[in-house]
Protein backbone atom coordinates (compact mmCIF):
# COMPACT_ATOMS: atom_id res chain seq x y z
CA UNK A 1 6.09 -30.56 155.84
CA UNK A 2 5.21 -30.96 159.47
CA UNK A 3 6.68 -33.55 161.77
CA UNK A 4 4.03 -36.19 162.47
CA UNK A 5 5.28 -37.19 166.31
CA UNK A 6 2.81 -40.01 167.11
CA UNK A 7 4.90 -41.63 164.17
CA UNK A 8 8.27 -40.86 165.47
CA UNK A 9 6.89 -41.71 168.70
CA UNK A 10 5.69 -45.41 167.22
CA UNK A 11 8.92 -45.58 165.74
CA UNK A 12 11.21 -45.04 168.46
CA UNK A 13 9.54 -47.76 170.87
CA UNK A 14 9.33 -49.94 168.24
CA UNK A 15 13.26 -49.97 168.32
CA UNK A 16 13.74 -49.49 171.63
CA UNK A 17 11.88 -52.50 172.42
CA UNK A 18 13.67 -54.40 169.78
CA UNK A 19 17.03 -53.51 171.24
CA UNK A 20 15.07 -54.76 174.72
CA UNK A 21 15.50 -51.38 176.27
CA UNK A 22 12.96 -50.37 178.83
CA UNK A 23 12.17 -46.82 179.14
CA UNK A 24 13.94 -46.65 182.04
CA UNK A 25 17.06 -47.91 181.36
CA UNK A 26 16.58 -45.51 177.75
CA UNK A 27 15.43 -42.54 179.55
CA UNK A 28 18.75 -43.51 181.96
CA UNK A 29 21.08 -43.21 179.33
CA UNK A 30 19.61 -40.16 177.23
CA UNK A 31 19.40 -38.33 180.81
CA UNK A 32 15.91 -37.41 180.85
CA UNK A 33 12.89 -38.20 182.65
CA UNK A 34 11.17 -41.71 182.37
CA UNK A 35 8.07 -40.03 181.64
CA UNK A 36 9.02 -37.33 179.17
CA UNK A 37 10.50 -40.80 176.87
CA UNK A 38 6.70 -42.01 177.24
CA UNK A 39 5.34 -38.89 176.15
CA UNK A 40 7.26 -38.49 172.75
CA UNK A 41 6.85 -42.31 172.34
CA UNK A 42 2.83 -41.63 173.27
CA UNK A 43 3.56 -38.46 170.44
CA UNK A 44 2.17 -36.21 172.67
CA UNK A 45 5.14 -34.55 173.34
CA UNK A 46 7.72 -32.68 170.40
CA UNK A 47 11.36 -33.59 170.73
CA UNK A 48 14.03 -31.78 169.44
CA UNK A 49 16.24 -32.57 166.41
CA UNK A 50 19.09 -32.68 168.99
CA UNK A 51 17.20 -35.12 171.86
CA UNK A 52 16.36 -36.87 168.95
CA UNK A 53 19.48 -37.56 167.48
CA UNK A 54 20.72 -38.65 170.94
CA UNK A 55 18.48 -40.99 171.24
CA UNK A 56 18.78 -42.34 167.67
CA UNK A 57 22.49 -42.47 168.79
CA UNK A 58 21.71 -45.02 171.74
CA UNK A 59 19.28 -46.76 169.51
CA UNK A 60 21.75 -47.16 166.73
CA UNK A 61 19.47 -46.14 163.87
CA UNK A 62 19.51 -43.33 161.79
CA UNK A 63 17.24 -40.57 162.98
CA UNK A 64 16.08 -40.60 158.70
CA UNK A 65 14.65 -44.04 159.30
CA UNK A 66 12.86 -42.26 162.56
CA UNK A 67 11.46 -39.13 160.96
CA UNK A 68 10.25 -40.64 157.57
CA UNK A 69 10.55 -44.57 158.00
CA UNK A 70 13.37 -44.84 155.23
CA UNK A 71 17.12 -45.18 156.02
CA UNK A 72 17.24 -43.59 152.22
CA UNK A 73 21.30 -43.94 153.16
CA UNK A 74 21.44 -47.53 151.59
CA UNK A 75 20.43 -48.11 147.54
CA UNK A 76 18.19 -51.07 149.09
CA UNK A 77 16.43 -48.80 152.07
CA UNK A 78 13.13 -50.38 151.07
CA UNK A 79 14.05 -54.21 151.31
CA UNK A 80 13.69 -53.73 155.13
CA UNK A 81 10.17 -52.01 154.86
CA UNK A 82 8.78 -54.23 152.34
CA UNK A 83 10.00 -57.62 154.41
CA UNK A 84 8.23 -56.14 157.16
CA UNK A 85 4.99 -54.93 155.04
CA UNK A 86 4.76 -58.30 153.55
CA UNK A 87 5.62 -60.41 156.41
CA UNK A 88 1.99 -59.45 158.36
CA UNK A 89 0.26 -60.12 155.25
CA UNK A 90 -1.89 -63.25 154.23
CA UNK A 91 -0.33 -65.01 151.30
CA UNK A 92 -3.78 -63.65 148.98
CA UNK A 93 -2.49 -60.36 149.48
CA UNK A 94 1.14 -60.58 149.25
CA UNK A 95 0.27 -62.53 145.53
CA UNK A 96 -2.19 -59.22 145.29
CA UNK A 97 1.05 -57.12 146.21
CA UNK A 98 3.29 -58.78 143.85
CA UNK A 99 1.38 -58.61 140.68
CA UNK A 100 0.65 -55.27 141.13
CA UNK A 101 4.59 -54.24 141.80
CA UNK A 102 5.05 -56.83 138.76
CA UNK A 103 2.83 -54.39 136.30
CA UNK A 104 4.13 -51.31 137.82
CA UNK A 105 7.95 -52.39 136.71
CA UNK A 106 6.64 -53.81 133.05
CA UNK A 107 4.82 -50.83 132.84
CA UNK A 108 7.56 -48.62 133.39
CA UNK A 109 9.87 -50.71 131.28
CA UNK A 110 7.96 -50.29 128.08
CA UNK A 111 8.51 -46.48 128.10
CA UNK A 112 12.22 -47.00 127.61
């Protein structure tokens, strides 16, 4: 499976800018240029596993949560996702999303 780095990019401004981190003041702490943090945000530059996990270490998130969008480490690692899925979505759709979650679960019930 290959490393899709505009997402990891997305992922790691997205939190950076919700802990109200510039990239300066980031870049400051990881030690590295201002400009090589806009490139991996930008994905057009690959980070390593170990720059990567230092600066999921300043971020305070798990670097899971960066390279797949889960932090599988908690039995409700979806609630998070889902909140945020639903929250951007009109309420036609999130009645749209809910009925078809709703048939998915009987469904799977009756086979038990």
């Amino acid at each position: 499976m290959a490393l899709d780095y505009n997402l990891i990019g997305q992922r790691l401004k997205k939190i950076r800018l919700e802990r109200n981190l510039t990239q300066e003041k980031l870049a400051e702490k990881a030690n590295v240029s201002v400009a090589f943090l806009s490139r991996v945000e930008r994905g057009s530059s690959h980070i390593s596993l170990n720059r990567l996990t230092q600066l999921c270490d300043l971020l305070e998130i798990s670097a899971g949560y960066i390279l797949n969008g889960s932090a599988s480490t908690s039995i409700n690692y979806l609630n998070r996702e889902f909140a945020d899925l639903l929250r951007d979505c009109p309420p036609e759709k999130q009645k749209l999303i809910y009925n078809v979650a709703k048939s998915i679960i009987d469904t799977d019930m009756t086979r038990y």
